[in-house]
C-alpha atoms as a PDB file:
ATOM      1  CA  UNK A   1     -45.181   7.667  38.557  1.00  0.00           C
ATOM      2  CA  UNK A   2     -47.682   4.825  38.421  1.00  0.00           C
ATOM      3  CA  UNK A   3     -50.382   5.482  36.609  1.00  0.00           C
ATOM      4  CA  UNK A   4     -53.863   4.709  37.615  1.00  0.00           C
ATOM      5  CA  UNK A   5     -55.701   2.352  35.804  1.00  0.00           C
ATOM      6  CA  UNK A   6     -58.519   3.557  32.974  1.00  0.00           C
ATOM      7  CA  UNK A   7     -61.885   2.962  34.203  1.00  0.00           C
ATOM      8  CA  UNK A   8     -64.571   2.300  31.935  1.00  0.00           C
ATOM      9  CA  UNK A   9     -68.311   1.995  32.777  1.00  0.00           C
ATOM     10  CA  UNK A  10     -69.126   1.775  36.580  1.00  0.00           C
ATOM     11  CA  UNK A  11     -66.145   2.600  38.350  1.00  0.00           C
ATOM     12  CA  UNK A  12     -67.612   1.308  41.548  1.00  0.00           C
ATOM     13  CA  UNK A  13     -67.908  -2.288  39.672  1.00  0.00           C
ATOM     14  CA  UNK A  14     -64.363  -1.956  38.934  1.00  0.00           C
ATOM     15  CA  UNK A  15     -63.053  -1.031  42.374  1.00  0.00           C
ATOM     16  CA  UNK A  16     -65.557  -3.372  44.516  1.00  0.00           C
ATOM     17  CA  UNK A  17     -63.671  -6.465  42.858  1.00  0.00           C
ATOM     18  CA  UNK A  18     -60.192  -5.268  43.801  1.00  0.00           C
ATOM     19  CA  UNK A  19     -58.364  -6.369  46.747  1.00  0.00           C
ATOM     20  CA  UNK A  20     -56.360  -3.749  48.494  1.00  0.00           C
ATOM     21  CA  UNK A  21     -52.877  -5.558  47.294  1.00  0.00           C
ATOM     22  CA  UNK A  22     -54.647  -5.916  43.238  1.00  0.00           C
ATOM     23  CA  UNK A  23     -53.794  -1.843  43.787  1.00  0.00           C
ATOM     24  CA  UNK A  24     -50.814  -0.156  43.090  1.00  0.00           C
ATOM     25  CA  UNK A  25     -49.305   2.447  45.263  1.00  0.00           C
ATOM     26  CA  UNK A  26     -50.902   5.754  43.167  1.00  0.00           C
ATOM     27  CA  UNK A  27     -54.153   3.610  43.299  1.00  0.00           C
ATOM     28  CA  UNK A  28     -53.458   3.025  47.351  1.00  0.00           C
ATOM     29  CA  UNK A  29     -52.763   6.970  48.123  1.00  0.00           C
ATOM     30  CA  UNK A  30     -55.720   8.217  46.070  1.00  0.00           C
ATOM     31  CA  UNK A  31     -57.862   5.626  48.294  1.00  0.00           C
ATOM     32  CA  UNK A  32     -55.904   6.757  51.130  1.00  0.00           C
ATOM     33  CA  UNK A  33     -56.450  10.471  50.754  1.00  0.00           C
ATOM     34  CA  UNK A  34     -60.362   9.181  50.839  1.00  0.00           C
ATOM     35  CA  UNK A  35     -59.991   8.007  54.152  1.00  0.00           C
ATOM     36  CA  UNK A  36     -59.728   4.557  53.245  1.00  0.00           C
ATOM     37  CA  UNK A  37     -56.430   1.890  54.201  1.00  0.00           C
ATOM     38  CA  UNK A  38     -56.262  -1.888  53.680  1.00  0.00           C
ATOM     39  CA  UNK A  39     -58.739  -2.969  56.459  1.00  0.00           C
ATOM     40  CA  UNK A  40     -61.259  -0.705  55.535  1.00  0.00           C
ATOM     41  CA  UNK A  41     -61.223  -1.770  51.942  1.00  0.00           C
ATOM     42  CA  UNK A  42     -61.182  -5.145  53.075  1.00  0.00           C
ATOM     43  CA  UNK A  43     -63.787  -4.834  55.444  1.00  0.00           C
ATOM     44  CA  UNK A  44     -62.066  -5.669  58.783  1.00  0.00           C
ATOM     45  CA  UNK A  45     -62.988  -2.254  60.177  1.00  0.00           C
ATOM     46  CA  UNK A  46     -65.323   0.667  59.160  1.00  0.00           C
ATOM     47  CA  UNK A  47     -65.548   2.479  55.994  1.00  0.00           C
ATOM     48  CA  UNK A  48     -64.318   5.964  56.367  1.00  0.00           C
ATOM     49  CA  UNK A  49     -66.754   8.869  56.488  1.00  0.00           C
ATOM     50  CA  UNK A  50     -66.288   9.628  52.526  1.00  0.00           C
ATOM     51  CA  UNK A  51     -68.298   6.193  51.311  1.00  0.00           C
ATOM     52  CA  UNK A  52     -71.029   7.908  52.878  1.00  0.00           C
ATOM     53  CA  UNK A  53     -70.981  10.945  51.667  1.00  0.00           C
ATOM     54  CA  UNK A  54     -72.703  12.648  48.404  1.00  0.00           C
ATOM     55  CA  UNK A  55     -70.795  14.388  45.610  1.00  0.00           C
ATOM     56  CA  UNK A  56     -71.794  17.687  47.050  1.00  0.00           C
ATOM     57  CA  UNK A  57     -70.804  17.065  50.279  1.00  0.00           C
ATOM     58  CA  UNK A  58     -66.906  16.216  49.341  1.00  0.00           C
ATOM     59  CA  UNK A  59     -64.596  19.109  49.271  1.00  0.00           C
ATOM     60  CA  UNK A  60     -63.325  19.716  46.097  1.00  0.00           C
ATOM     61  CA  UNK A  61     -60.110  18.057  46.695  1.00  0.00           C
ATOM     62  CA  UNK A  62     -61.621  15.126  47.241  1.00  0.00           C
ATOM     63  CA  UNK A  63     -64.094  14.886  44.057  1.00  0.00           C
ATOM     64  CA  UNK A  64     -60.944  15.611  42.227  1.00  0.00           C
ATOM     65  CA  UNK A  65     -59.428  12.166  43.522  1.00  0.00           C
ATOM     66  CA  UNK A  66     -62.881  10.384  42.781  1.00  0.00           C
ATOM     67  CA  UNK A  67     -62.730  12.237  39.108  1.00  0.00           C
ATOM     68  CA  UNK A  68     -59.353  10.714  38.840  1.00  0.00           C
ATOM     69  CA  UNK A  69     -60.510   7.325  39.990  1.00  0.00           C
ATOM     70  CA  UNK A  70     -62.939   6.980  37.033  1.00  0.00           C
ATOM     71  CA  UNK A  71     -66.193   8.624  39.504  1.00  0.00           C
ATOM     72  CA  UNK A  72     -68.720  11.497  38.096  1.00  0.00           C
ATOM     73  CA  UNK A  73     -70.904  12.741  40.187  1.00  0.00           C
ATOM     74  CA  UNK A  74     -73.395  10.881  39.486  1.00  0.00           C
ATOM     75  CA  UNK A  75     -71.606   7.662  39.786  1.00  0.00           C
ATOM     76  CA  UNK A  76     -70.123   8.408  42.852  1.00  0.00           C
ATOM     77  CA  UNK A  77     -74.081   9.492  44.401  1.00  0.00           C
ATOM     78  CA  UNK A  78     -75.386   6.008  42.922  1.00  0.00           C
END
């Protein structure tokens, strides 16, 4: 399995620089499982409901993925 890479600091920082493609495929499906696909990300259509949402208002499920994608909650509110 691919692992996903080790964030460090702001997470968001880290992700906002990244093209779709700069992601590998466990990186892809965590995005994915967020609501989010290759236009999104790259802005050609809308950003799915998640980017909109607060930490408490994620099911569990899903603050898991943004745990494993370097987020707290308190990143993930900023």
């Amino acid at each position: 399995m691919t692992k996903i890479r080790n964030v460090e600091g702001n997470p968001s920082e880290v992700w906002d620089d990244l093209s779709w493609t700069d992601m590998n495929d466990a990186e892809q499906e965590l995005w994915s499982k967020l609501g989010w696909d290759e236009e999104s990300w790259e802005e050609e259509t809308e950003a799915p409901e998640s980017e909109e949402q607060y930490w408490e208002d994620l099911s569990s499920q899903e603050q898991e993925i943004a745990e494993k994608l370097g987020y707290t909650q308190e990143s993930w509110d900023e």
